[in-house]
Structure formats: structure tokens, C-alpha cells
C-alpha atoms as a PDB file:
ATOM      1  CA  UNK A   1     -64.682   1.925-181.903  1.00  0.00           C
ATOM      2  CA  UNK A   2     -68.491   0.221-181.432  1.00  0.00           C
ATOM      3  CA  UNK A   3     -68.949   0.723-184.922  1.00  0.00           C
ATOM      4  CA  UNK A   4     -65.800  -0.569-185.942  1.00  0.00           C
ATOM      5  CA  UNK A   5     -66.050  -3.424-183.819  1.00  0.00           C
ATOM      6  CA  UNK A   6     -69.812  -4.420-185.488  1.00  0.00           C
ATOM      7  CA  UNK A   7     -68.523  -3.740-188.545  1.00  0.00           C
ATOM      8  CA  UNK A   8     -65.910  -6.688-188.008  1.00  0.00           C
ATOM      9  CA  UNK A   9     -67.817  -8.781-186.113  1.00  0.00           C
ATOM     10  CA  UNK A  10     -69.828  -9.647-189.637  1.00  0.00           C
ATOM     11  CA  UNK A  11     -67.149  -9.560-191.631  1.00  0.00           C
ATOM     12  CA  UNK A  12     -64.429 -11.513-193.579  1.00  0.00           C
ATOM     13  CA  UNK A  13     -66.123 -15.408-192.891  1.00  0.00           C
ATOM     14  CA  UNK A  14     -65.602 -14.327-188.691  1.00  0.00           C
ATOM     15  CA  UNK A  15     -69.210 -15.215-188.626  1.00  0.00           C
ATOM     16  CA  UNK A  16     -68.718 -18.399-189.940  1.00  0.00           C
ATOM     17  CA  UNK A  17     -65.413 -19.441-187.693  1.00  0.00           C
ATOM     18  CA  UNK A  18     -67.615 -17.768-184.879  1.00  0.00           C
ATOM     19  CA  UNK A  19     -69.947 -20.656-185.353  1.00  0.00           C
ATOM     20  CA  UNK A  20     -68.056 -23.754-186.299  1.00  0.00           C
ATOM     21  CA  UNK A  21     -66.715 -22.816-182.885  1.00  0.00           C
ATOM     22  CA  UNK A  22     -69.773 -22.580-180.921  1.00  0.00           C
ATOM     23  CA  UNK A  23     -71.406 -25.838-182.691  1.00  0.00           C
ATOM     24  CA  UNK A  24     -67.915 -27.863-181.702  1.00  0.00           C
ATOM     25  CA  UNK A  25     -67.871 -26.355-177.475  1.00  0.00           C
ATOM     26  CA  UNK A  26     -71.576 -25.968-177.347  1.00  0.00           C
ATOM     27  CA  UNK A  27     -71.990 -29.674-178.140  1.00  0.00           C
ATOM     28  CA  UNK A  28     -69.032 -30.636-175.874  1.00  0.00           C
ATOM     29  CA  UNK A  29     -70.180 -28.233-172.884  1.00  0.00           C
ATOM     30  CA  UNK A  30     -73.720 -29.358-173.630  1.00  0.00           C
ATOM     31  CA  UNK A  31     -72.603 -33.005-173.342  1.00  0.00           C
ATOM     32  CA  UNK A  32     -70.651 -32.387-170.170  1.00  0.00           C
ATOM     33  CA  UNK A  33     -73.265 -30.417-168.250  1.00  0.00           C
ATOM     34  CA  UNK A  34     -76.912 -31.500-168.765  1.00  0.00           C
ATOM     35  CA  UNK A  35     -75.616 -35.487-170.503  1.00  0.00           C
ATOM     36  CA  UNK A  36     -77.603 -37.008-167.726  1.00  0.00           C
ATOM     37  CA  UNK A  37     -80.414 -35.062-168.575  1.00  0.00           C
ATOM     38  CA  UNK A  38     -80.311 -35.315-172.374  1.00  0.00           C
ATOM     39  CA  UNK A  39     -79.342 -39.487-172.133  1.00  0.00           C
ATOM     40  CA  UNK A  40     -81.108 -40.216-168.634  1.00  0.00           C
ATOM     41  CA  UNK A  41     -84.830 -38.796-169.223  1.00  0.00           C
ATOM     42  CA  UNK A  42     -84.803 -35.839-167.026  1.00  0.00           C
ATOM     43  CA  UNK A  43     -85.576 -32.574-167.691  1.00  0.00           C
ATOM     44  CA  UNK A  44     -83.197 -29.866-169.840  1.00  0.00           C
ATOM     45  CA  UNK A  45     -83.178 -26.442-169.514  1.00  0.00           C
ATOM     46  CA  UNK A  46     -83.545 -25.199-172.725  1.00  0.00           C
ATOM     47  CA  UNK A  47     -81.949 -21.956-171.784  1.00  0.00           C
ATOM     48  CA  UNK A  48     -78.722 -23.469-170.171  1.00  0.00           C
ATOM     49  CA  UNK A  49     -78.376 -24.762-173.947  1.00  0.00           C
ATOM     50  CA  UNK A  50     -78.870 -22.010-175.695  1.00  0.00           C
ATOM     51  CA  UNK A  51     -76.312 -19.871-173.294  1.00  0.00           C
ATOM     52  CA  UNK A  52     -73.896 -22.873-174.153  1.00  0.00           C
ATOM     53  CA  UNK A  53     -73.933 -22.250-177.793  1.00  0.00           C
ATOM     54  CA  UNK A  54     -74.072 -18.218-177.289  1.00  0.00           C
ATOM     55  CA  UNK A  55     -71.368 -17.928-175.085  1.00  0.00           C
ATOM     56  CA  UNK A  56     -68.563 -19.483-177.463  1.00  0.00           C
ATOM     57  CA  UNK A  57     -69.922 -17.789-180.270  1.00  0.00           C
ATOM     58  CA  UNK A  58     -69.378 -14.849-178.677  1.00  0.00           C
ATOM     59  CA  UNK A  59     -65.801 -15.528-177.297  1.00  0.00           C
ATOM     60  CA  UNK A  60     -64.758 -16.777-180.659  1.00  0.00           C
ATOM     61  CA  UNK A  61     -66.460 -13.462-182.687  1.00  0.00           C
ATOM     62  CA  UNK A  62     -64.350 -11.482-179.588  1.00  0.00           C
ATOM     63  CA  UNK A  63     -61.274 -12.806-180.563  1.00  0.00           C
ATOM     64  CA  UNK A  64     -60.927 -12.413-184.025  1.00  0.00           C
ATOM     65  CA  UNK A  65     -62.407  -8.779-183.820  1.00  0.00           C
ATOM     66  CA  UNK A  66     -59.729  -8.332-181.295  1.00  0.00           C
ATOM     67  CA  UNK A  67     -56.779  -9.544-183.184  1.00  0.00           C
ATOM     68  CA  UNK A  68     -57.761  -7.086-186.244  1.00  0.00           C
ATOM     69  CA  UNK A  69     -57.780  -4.464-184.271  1.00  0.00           C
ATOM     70  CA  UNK A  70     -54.787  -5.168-183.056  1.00  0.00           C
ATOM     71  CA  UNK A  71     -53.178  -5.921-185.967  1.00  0.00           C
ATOM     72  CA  UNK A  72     -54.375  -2.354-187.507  1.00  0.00           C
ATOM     73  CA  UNK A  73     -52.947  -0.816-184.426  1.00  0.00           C
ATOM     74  CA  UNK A  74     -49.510  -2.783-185.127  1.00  0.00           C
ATOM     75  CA  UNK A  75     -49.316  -2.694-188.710  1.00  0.00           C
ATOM     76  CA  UNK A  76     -50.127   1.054-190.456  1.00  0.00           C
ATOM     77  CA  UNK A  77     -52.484   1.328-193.093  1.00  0.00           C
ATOM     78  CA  UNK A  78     -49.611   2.118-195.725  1.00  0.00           C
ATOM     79  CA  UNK A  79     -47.887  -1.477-195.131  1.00  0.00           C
ATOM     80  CA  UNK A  80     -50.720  -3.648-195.087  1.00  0.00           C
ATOM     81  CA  UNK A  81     -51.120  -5.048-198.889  1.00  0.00           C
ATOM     82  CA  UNK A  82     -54.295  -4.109-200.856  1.00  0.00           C
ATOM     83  CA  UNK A  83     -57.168  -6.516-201.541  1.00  0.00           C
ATOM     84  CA  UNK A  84     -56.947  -7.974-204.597  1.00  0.00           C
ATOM     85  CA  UNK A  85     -59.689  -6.264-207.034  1.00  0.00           C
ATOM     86  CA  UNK A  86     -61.975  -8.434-208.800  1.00  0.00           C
END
């Protein structure tokens, strides 16, 4: 199941969404909870930002891994169409 959900997790452009999502609520949460800090002079915590970024990223990657599982779990093997071969 951990292997399977790795496995997923890097593939089939979820790394990709995974990040267009955490750029888009990372800057958002970012802006919302250390603004004053970033526009105003003070100080930022560095790892309050990086934490923002992670944390969608990883709810994002989560989700679609998730759903595929799911969807393997709802939909046999035998009824799913096969990839198209190059």
C-alpha cells in the first residue's frame, strides 16, 4: 500500500498539480500570515514559509493519490481502458 502510494505520488503530472497548488495557497497563506512582516520590515520566519508551501503540496499530492486508489478499488482492472501505446 506504501509502495503503491509512492509510486503514485510521482506519477502521471500529480507532481506538477501538487505544486501549482502549493505555489497558488502558499503565496495566499504566506500573504495572510506573516504580510506585516514581509511589507512592514519585521522579521519572517523562514520556516513558517517553508511549512506554508509544504503543507499544500502535501494535501494536494494526498488527494489525487487518494482518488486513484479509490478509483482502482471502484473500477476493476478489466474495465478500466488501456493506455494508449506509443
Amino acid at each position: 500500500m506504501i509502495r503503491r502510494f509512492l509510486s503514485y505520488s510521482i506519477d502521471a503530472g500529480v507532481p506538477h498539480r501538487s505544486l501549482m497548488v502549493a505555489v497558488v495557497v502558499g503565496s495566499i497563506l504566506n500573504l495572510i500570515n506573516q504580510g506585516d512582516a514581509i511589507f512592514g520590515g519585521g522579521t519572517i520566519s523562514w520556516s513558517k514559509i517553508g511549512l506554508t508551501f509544504l503543507v499544500p503540496y502535501c494535501v494536494a499530492t494526498f488527494g489525487a493519490v487518494s482518488y486513484r486508489i479509490r478509483q482502482e478499488r471502484v473500477v476493476p482492472a478489466s474495465a478500466r481502458p488501456c493506455p494508449e501505446q506509443p
